[in-house]
N, C-alpha and C. Protein backbone atom coordinates (compact mmCIF):
# COMPACT_ATOMS: atom_id res chain seq x y z
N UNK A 1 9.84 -13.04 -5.71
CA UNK A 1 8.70 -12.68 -4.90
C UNK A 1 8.74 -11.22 -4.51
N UNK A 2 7.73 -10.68 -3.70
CA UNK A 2 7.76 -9.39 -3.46
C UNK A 2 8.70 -8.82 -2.16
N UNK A 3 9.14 -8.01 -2.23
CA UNK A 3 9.71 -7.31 -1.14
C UNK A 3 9.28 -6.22 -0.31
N UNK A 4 9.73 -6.12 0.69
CA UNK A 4 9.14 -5.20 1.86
C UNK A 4 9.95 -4.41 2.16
N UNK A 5 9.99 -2.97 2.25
CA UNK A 5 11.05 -1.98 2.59
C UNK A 5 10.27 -0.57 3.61
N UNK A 6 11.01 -0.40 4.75
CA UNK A 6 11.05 0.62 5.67
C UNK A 6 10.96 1.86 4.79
N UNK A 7 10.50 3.18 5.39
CA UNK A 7 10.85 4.07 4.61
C UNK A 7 11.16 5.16 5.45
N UNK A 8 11.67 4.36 6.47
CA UNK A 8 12.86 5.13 7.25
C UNK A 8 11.68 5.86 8.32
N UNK A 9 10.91 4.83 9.26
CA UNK A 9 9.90 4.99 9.79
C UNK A 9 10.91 4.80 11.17
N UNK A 10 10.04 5.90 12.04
CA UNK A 10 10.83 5.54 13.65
C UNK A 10 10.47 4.71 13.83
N UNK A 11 9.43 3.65 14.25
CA UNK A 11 9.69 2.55 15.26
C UNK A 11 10.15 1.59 14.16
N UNK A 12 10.24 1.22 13.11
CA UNK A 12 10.71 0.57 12.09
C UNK A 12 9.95 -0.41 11.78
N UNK A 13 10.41 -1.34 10.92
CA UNK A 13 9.39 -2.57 10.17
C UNK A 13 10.77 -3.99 10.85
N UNK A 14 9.70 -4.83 11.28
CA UNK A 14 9.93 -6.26 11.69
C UNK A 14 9.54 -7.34 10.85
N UNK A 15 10.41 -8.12 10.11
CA UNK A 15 10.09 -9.25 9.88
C UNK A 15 10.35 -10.54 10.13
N UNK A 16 9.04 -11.39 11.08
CA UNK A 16 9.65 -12.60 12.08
C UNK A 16 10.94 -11.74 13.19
N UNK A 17 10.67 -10.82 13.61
CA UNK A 17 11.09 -10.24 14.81
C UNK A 17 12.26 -9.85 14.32
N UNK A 18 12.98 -9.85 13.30
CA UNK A 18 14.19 -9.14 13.06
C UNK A 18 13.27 -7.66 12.41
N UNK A 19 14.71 -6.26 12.55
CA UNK A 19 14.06 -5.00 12.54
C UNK A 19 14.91 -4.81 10.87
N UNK A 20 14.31 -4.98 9.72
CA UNK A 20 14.43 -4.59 8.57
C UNK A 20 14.83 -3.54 7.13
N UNK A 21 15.42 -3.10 6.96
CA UNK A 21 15.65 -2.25 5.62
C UNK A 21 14.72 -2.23 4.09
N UNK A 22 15.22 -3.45 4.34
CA UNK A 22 14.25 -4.05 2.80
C UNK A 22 14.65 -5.36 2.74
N UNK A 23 13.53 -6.32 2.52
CA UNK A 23 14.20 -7.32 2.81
C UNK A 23 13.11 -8.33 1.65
N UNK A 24 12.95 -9.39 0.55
CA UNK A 24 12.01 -9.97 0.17
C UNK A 24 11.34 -11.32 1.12
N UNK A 25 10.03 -11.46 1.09
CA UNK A 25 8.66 -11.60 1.74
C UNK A 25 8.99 -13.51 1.36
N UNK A 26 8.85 -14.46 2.25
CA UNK A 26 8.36 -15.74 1.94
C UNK A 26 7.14 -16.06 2.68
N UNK A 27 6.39 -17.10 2.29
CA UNK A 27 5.47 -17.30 2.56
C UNK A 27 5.50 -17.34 4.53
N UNK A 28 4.34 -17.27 4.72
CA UNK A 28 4.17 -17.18 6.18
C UNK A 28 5.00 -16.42 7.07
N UNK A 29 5.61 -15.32 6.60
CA UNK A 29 6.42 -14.62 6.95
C UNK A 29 5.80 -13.27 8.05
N UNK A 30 6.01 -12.87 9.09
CA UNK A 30 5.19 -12.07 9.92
C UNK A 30 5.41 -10.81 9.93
N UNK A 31 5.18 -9.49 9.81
CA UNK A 31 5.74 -8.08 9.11
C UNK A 31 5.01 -7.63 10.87
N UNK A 32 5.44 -6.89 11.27
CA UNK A 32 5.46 -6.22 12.76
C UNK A 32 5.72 -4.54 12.27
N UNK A 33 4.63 -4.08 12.08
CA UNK A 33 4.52 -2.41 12.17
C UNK A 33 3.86 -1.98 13.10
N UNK A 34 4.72 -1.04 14.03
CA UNK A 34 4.17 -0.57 15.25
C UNK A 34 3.30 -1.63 15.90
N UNK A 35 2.29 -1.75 16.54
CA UNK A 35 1.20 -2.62 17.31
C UNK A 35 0.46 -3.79 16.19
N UNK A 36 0.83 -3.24 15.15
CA UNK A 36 0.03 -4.49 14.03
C UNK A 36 1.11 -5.65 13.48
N UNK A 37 0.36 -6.46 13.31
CA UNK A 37 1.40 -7.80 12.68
C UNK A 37 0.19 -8.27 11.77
N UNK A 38 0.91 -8.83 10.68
CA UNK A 38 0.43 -9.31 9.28
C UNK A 38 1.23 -10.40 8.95
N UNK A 39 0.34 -11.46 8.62
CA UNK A 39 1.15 -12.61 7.90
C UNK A 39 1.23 -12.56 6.67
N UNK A 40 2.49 -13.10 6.00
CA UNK A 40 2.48 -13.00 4.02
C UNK A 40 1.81 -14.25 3.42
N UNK A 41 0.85 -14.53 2.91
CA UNK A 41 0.50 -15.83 2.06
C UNK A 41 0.61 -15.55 1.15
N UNK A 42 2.02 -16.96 0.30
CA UNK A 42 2.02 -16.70 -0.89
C UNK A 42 0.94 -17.89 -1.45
N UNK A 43 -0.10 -17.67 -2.27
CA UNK A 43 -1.02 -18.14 -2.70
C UNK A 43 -0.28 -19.97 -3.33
N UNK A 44 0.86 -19.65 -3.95
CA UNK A 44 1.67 -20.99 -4.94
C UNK A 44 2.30 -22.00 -3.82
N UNK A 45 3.10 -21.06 -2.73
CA UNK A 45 3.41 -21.96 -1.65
C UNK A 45 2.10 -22.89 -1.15
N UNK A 46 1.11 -22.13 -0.65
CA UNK A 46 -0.05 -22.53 -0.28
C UNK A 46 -0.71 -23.74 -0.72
N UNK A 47 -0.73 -23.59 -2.12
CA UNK A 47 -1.91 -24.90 -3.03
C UNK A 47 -0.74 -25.96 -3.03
N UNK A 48 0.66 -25.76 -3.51
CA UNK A 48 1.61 -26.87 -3.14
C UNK A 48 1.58 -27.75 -1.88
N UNK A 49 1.89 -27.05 -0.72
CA UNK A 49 1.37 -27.10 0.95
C UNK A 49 -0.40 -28.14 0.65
N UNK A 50 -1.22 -27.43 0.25
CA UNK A 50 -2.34 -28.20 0.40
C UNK A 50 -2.37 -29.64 -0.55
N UNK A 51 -1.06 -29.70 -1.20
CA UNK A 51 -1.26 -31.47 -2.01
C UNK A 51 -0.45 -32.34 -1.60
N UNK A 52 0.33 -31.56 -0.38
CA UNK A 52 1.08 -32.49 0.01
C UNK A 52 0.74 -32.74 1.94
N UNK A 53 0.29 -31.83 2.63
CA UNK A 53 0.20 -31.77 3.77
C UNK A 53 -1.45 -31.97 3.92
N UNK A 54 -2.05 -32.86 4.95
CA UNK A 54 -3.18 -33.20 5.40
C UNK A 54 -3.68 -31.83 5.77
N UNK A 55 -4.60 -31.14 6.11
CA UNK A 55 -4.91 -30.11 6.63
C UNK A 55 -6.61 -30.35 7.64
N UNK A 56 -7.06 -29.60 8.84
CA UNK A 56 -7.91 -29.74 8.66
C UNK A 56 -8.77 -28.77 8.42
N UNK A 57 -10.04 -28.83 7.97
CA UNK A 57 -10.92 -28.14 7.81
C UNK A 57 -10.74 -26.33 8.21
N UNK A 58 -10.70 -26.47 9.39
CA UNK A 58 -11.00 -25.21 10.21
C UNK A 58 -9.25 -24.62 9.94
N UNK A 59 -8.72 -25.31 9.45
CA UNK A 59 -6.93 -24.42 9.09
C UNK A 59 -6.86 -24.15 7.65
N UNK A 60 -7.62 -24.16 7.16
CA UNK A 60 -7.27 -23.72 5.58
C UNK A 60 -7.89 -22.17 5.35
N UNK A 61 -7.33 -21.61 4.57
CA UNK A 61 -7.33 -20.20 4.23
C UNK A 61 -7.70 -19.99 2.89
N UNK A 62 -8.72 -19.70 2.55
CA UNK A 62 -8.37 -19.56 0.86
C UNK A 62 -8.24 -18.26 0.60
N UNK A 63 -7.29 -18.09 -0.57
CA UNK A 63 -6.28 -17.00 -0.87
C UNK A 63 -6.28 -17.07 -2.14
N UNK A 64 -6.63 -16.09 -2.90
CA UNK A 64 -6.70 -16.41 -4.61
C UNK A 64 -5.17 -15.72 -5.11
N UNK A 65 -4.18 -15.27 -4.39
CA UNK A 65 -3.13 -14.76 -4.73
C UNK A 65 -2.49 -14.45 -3.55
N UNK A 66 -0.70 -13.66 -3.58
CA UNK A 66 -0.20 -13.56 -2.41
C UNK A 66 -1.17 -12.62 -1.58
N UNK A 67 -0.92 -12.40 -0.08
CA UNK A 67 -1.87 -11.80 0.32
C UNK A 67 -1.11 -11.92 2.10
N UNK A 68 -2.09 -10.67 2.53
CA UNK A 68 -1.78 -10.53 4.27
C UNK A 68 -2.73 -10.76 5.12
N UNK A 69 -2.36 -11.23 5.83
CA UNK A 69 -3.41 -11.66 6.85
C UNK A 69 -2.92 -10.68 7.91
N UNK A 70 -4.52 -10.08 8.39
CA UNK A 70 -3.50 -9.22 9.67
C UNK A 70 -4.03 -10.20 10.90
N UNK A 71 -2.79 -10.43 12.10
CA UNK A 71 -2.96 -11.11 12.94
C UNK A 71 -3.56 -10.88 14.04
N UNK A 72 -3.80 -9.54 14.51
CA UNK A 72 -4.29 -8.50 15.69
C UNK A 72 -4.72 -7.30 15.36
N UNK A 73 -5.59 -6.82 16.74
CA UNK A 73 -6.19 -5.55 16.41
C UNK A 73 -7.91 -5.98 16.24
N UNK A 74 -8.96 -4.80 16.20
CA UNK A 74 -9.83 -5.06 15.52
C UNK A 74 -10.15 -5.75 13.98
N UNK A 75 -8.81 -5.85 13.17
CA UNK A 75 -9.33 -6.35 11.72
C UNK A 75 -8.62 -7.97 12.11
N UNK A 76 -8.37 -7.98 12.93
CA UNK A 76 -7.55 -9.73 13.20
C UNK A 76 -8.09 -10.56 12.41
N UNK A 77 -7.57 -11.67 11.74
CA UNK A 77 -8.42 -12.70 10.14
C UNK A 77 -8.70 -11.92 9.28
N UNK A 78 -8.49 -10.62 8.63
CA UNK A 78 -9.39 -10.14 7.22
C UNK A 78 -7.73 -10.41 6.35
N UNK A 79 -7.83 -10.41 5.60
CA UNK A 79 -7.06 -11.23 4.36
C UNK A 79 -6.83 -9.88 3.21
N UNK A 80 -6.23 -9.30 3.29
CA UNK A 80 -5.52 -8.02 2.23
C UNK A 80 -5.14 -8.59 1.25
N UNK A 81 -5.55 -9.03 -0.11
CA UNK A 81 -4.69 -9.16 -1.31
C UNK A 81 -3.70 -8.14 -1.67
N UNK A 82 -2.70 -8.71 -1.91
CA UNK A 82 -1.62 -7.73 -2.35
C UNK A 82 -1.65 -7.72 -4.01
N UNK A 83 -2.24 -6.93 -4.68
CA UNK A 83 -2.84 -7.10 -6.08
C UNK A 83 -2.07 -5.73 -6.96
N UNK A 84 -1.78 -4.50 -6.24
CA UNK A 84 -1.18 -3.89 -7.17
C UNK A 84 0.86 -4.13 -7.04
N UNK A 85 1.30 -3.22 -7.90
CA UNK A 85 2.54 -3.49 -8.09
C UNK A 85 3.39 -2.76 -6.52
N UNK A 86 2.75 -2.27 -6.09
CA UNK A 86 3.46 -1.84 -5.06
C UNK A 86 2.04 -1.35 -3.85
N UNK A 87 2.30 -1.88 -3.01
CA UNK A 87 1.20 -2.20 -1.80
C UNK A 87 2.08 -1.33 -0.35
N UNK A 88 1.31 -0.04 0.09
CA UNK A 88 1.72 0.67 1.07
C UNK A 88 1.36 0.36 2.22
N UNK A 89 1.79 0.00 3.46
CA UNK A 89 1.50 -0.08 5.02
C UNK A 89 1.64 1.13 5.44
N UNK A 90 0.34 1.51 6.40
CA UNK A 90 0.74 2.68 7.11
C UNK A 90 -0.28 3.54 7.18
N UNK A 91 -0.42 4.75 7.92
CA UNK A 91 -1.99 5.59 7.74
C UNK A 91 -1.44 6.42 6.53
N UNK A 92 -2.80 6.40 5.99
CA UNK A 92 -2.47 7.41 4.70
C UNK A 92 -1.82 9.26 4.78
N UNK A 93 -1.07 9.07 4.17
CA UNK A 93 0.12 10.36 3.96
C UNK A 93 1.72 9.74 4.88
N UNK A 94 1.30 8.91 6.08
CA UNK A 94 2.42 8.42 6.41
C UNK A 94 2.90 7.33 6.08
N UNK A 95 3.09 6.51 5.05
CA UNK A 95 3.27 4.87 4.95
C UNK A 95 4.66 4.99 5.29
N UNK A 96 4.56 3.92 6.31
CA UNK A 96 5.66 3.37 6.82
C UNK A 96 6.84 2.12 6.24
N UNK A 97 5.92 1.49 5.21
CA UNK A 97 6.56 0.08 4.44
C UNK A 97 5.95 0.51 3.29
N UNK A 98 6.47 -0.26 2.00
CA UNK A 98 6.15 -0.63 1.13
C UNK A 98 6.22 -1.96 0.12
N UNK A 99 5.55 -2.91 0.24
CA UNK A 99 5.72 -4.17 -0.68
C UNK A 99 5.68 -4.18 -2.13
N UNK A 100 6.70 -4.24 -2.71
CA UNK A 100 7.06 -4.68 -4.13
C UNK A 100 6.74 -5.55 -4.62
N UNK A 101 6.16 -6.04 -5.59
CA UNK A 101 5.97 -7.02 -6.57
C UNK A 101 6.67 -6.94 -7.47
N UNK A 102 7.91 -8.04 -7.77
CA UNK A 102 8.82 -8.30 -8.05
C UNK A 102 8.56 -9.49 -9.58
N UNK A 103 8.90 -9.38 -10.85
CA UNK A 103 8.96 -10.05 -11.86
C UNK A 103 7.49 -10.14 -12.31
């Protein structure tokens, strides 16, 4: 799966509240940069999850691939596909993380 790596940012990168280096991404996994948090959906975990677990209606997500959900802030619910080979967090010229797509 893909991985997530700091790039040696002061307040640093969090994942599920631990403070990170580089670390690879599982599903539902929570990434904490500065004031923003993003969830990881891996799209395969997901459709597995939906043939085996009841769900209702108003909790399903559709996700055509892995992807972030950001959790807060003004964009709170918009859904980021992570589609190229390497996916940057951060304001542009400063990215703070970078996610790998791995195999």
């Amino acid at each position: 799966g893909p991985t997530i790596t700091d790039l040696s940012s002061t307040n640093g990168t969090f994942v599920n509240g631990e403070r990170i280096k580089k670390i690879s991404l599982h599903h539902n996994d929570v990434i904490a940069i500065g004031n923003h948090e993003l969830r990881y959906v891996d799209k395969a975990v997901q459709d597995f999850a939906s043939t085996v677990i009841l769900q209702q209606e108003s909790e399903k997500t559709v996700v055509q691939q892995a992807a972030l959900m950001i959790l807060n802030g003004p964009r709170t619910g918009e859904i980021m596909p992570i589609t190229k080979q390497r996916t940057t967090l951060g304001k542009p010229g400063m990215q703070v993380a970078v996610i790998v797509q791995q195999g």
